[in-house]
Protein backbone atom coordinates (compact mmCIF):
# COMPACT_ATOMS: atom_id res chain seq x y z
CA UNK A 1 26.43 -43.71 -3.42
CA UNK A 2 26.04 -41.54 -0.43
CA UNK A 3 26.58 -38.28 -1.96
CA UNK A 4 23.84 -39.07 -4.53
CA UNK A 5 21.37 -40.17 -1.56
CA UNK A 6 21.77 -37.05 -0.28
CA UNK A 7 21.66 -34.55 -4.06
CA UNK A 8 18.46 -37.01 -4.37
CA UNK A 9 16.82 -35.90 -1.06
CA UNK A 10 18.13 -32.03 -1.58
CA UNK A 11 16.24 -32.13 -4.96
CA UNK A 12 12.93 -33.57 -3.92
CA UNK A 13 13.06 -30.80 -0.86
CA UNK A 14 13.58 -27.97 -3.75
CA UNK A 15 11.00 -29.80 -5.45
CA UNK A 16 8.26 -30.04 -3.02
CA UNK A 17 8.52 -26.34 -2.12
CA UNK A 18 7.93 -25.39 -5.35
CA UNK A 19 4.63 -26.96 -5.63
CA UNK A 20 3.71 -24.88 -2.36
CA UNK A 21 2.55 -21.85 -3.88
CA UNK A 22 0.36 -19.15 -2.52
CA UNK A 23 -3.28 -18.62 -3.65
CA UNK A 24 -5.37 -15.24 -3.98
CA UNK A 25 -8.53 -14.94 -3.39
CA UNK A 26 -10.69 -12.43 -3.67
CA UNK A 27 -13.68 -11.92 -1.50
CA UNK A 28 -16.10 -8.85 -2.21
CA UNK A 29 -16.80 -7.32 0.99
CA UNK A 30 -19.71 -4.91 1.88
CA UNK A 31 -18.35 -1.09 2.70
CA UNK A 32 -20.21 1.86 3.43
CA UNK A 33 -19.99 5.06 0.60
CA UNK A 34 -18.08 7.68 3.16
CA UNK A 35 -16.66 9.55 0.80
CA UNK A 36 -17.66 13.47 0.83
CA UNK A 37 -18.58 15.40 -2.47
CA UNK A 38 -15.63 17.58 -3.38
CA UNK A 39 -16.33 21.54 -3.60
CA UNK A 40 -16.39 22.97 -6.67
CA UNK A 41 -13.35 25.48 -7.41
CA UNK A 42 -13.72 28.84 -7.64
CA UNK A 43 -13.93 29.52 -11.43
CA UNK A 44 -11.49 31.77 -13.45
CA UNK A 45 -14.27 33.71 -15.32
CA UNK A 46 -16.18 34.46 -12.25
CA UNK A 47 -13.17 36.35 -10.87
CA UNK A 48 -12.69 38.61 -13.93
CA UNK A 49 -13.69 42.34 -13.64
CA UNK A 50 -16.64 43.79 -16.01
CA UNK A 51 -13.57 45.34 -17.96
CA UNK A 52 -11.93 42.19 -18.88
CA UNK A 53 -10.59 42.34 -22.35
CA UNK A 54 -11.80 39.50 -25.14
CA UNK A 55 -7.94 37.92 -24.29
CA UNK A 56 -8.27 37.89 -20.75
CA UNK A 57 -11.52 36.36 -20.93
CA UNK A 58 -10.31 33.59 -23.63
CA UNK A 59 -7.38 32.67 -21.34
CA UNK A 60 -9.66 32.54 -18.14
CA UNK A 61 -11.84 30.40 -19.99
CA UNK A 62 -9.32 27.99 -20.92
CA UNK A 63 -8.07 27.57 -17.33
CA UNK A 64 -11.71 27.43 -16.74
CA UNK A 65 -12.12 24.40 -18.83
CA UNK A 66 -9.29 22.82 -16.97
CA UNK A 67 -10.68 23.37 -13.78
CA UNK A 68 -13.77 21.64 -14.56
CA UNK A 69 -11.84 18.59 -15.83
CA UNK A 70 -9.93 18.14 -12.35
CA UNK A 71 -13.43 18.94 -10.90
CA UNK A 72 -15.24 15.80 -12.55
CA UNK A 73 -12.39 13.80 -12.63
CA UNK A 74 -13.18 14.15 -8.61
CA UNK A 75 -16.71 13.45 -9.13
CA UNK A 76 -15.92 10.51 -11.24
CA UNK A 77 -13.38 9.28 -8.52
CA UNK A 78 -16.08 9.36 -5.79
CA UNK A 79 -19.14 7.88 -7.65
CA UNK A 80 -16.36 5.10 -8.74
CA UNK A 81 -15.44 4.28 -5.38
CA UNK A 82 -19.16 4.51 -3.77
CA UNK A 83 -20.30 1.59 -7.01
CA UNK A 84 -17.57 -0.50 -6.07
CA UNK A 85 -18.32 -0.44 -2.35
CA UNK A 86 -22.18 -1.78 -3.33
């Protein structure tokens, strides 16, 4: 009779701190935009000589076009994080 006293008690401890759980909330909170405006790269076609040939051009304007991605991915990044901070 003891013994099931006591598994009795152990079970409504175990019980009780599983109704304890912890609660998020979330609170929007008024920040400042800080961030600075990232510099543009340096562009593949603007460093090609006046000689270039067509392929030389075509490839520097395909790692031109990736550039610019990266670049407004950046952009995007910044004017993401300065709306969020409103």
């Amino acid at each position: 009779m003891t013994r099931q006293i006591w598994l009795l008690g152990a079970v409504a401890l175990l019980a009780g701190c599983e109704s304890l759980r912890p609660v998020r909330v979330e609170i929007p909170v008024a920040v400042p935009c800080v961030h600075e405006r990232p510099q543009r790269p340096a562009l593949a076609t603007d460093q090609l000589p006046a000689d270039a040939t067509v392929h030389d051009k075509a490839r520097a304007l395909l790692a031109e076009r990736h550039q610019l991605r990266g670049y407004v991915a950046e952009l995007e990044a910044v004017i993401d994080a300065c709306e969020v901070a409103r």
